[in-house]
PDB file of N, CA and C in Angstrom:
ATOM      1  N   UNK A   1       0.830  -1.170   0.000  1.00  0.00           N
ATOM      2  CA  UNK A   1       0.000   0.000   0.000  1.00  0.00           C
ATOM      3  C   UNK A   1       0.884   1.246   0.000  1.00  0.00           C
ATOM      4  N   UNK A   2       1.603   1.627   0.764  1.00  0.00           N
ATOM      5  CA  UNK A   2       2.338   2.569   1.222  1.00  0.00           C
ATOM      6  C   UNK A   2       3.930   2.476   0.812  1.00  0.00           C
ATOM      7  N   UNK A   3       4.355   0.722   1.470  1.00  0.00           N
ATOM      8  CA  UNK A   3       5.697   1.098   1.802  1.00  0.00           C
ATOM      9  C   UNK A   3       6.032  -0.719   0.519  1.00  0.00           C
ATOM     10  N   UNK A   4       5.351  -0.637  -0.512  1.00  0.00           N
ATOM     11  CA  UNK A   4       5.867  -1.712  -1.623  1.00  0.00           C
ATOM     12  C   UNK A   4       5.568  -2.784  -1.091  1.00  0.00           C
ATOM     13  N   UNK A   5       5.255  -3.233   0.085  1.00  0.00           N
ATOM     14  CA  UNK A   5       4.780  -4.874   0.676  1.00  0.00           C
ATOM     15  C   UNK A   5       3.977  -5.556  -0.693  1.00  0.00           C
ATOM     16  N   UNK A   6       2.683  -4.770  -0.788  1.00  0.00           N
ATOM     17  CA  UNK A   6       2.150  -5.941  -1.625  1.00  0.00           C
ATOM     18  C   UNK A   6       2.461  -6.279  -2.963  1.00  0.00           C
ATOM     19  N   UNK A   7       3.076  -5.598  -3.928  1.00  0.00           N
ATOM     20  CA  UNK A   7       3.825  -5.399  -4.978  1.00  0.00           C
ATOM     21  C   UNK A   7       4.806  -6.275  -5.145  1.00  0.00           C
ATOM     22  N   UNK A   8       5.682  -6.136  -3.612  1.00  0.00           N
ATOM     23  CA  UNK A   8       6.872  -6.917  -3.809  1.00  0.00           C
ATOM     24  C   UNK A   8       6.387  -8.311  -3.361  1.00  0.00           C
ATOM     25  N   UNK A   9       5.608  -8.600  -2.568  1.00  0.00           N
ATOM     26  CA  UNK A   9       4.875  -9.517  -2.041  1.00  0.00           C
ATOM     27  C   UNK A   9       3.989 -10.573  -3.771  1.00  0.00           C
ATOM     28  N   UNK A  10       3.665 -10.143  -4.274  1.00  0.00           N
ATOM     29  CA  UNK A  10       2.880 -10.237  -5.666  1.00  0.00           C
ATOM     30  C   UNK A  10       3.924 -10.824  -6.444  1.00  0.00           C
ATOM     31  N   UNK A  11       5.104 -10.494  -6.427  1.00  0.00           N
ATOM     32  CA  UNK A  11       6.206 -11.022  -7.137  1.00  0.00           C
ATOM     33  C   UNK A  11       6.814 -12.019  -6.571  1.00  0.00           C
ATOM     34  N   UNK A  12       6.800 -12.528  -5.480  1.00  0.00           N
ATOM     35  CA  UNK A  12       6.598 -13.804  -5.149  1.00  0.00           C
ATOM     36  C   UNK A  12       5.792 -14.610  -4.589  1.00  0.00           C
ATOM     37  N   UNK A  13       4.669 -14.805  -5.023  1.00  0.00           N
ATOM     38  CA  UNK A  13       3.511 -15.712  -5.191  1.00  0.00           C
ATOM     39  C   UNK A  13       2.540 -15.581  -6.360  1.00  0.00           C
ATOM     40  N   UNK A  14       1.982 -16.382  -6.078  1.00  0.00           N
ATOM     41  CA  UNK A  14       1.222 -16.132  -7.676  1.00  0.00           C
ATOM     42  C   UNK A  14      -0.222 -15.285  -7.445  1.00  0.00           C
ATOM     43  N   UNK A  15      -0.415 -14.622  -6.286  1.00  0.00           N
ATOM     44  CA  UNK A  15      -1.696 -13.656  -6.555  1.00  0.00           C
ATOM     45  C   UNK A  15      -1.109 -12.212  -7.259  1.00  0.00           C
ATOM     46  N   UNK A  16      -2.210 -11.335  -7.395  1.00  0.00           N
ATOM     47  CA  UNK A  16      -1.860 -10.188  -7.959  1.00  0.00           C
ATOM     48  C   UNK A  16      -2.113  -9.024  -6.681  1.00  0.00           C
ATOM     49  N   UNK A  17      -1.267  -8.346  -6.988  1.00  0.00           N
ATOM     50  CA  UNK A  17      -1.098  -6.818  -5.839  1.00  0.00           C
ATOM     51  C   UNK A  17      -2.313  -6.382  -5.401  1.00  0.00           C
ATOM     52  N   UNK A  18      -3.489  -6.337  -6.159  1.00  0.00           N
ATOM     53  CA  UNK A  18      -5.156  -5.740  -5.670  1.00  0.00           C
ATOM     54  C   UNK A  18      -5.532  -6.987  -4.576  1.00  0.00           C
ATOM     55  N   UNK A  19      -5.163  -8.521  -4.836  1.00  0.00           N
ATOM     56  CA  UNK A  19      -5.749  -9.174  -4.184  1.00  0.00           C
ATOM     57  C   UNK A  19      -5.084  -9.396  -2.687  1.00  0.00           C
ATOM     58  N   UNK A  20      -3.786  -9.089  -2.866  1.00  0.00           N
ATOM     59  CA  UNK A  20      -3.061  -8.887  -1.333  1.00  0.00           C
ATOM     60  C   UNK A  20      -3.325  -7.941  -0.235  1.00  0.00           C
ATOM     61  N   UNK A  21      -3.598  -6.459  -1.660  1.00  0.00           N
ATOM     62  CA  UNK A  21      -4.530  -5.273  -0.881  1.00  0.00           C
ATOM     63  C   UNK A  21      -5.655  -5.398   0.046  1.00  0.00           C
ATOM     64  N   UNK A  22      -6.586  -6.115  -0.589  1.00  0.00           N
ATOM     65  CA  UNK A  22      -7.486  -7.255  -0.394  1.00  0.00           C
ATOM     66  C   UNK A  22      -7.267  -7.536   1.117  1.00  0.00           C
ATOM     67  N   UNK A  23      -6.484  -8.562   0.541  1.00  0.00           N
ATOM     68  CA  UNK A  23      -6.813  -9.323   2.405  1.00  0.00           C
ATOM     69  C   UNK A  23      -6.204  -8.494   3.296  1.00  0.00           C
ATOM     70  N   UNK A  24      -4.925  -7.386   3.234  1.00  0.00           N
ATOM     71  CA  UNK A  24      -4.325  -6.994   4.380  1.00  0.00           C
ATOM     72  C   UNK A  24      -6.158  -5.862   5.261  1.00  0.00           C
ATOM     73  N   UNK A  25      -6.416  -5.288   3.923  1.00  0.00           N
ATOM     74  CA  UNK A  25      -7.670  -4.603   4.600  1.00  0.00           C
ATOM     75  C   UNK A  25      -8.949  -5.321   4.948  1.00  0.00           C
ATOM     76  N   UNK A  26      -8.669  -7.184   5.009  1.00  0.00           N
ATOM     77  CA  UNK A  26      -9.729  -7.433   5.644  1.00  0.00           C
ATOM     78  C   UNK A  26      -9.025  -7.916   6.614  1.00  0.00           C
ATOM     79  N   UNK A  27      -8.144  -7.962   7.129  1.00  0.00           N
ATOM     80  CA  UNK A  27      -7.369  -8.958   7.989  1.00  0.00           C
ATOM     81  C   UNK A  27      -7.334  -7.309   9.248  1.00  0.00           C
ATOM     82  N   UNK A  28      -6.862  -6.402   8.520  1.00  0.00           N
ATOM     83  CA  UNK A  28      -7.026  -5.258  10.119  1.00  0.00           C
ATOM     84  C   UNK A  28      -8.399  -5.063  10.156  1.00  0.00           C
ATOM     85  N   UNK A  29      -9.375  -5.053   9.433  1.00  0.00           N
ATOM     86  CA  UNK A  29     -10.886  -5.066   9.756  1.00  0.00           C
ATOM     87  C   UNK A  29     -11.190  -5.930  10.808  1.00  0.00           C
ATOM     88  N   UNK A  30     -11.457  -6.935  10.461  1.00  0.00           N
ATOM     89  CA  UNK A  30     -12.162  -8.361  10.865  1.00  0.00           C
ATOM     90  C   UNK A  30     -10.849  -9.117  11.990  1.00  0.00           C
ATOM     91  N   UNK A  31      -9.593  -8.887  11.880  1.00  0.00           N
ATOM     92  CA  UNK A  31      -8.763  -9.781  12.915  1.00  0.00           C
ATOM     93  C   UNK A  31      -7.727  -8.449  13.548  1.00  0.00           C
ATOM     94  N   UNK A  32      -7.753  -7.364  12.994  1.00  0.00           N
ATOM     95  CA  UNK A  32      -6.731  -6.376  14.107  1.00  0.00           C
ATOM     96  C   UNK A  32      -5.522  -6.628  13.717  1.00  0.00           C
ATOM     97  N   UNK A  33      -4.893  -8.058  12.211  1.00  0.00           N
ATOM     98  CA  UNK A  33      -3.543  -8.747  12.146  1.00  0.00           C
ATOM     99  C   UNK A  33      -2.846  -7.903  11.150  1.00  0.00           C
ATOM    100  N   UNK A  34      -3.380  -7.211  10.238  1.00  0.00           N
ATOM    101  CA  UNK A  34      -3.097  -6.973   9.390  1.00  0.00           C
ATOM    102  C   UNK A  34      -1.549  -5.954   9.235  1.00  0.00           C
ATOM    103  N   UNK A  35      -1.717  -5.083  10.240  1.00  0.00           N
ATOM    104  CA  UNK A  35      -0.738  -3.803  10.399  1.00  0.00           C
ATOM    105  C   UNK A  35       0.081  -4.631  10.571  1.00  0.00           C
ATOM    106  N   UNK A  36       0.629  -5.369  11.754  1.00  0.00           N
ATOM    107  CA  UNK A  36       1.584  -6.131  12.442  1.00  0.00           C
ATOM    108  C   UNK A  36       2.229  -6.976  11.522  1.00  0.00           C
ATOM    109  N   UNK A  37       1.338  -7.635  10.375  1.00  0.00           N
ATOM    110  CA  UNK A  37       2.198  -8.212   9.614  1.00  0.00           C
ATOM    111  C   UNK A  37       2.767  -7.454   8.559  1.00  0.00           C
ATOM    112  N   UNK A  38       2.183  -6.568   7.868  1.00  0.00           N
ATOM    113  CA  UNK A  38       2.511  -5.936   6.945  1.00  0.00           C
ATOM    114  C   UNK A  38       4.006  -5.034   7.220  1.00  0.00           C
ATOM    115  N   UNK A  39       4.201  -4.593   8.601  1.00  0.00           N
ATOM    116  CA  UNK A  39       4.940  -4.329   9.345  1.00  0.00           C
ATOM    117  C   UNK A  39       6.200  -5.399   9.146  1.00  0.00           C
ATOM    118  N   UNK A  40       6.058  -6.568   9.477  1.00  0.00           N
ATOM    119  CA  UNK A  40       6.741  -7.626   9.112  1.00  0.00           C
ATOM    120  C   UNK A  40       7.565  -8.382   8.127  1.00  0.00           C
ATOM    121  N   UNK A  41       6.584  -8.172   7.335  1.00  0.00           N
ATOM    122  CA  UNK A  41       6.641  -7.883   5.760  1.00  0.00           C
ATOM    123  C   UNK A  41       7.698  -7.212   5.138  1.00  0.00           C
ATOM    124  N   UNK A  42       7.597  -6.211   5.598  1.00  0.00           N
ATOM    125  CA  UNK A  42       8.375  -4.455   5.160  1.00  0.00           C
ATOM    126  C   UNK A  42       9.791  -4.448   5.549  1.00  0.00           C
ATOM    127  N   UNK A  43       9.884  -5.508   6.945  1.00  0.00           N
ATOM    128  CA  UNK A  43      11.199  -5.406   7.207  1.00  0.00           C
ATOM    129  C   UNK A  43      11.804  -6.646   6.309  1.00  0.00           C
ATOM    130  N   UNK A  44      10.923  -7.261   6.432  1.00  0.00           N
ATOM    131  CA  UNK A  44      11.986  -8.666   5.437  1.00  0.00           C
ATOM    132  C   UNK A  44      11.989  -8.309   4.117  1.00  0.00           C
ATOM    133  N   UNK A  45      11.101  -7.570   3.545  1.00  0.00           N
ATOM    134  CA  UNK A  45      11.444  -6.574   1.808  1.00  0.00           C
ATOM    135  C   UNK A  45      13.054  -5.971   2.189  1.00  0.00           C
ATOM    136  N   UNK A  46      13.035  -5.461   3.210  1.00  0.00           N
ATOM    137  CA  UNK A  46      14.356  -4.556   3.198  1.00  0.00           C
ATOM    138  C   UNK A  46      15.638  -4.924   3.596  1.00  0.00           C
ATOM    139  N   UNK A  47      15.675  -5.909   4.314  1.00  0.00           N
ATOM    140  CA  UNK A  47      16.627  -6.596   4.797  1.00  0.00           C
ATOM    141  C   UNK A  47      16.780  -8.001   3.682  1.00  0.00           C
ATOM    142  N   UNK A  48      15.932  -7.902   2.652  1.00  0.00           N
ATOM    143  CA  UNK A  48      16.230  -9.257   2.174  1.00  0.00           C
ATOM    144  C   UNK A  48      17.052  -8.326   0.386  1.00  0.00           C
ATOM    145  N   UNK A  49      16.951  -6.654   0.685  1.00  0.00           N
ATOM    146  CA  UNK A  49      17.633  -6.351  -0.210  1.00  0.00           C
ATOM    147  C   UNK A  49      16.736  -6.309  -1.924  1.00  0.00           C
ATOM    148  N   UNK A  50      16.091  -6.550  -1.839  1.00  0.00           N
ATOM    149  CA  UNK A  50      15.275  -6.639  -3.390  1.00  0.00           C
ATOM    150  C   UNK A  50      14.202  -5.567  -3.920  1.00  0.00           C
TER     151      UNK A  50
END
């Protein structure tokens, strides 16, 4: 959304970037999980260098 997670996330798996969008905004809706991972996410995009 913000910081390339689902984009870069999209490029390794086989969904597409709208559908990752997707779940992170139903996952902080409906479970509160969403930030925390995406958070998670963001650091292993950056530390994994790509």
């Amino acid at each position: 959304m913000i910081l390339g997670v689902c984009k870069w996330l999209s490029t390794k798996t086989n969904f597409t970037a709208k559908n990752i969008r997707i779940l992170f905004v139903l996952l902080v809706l409906f479970v509160g999980f969403g930030i925390g991972a995406y958070l998670i996410l963001w650091l292993v995009k950056v530390l994994s260098n790509e």
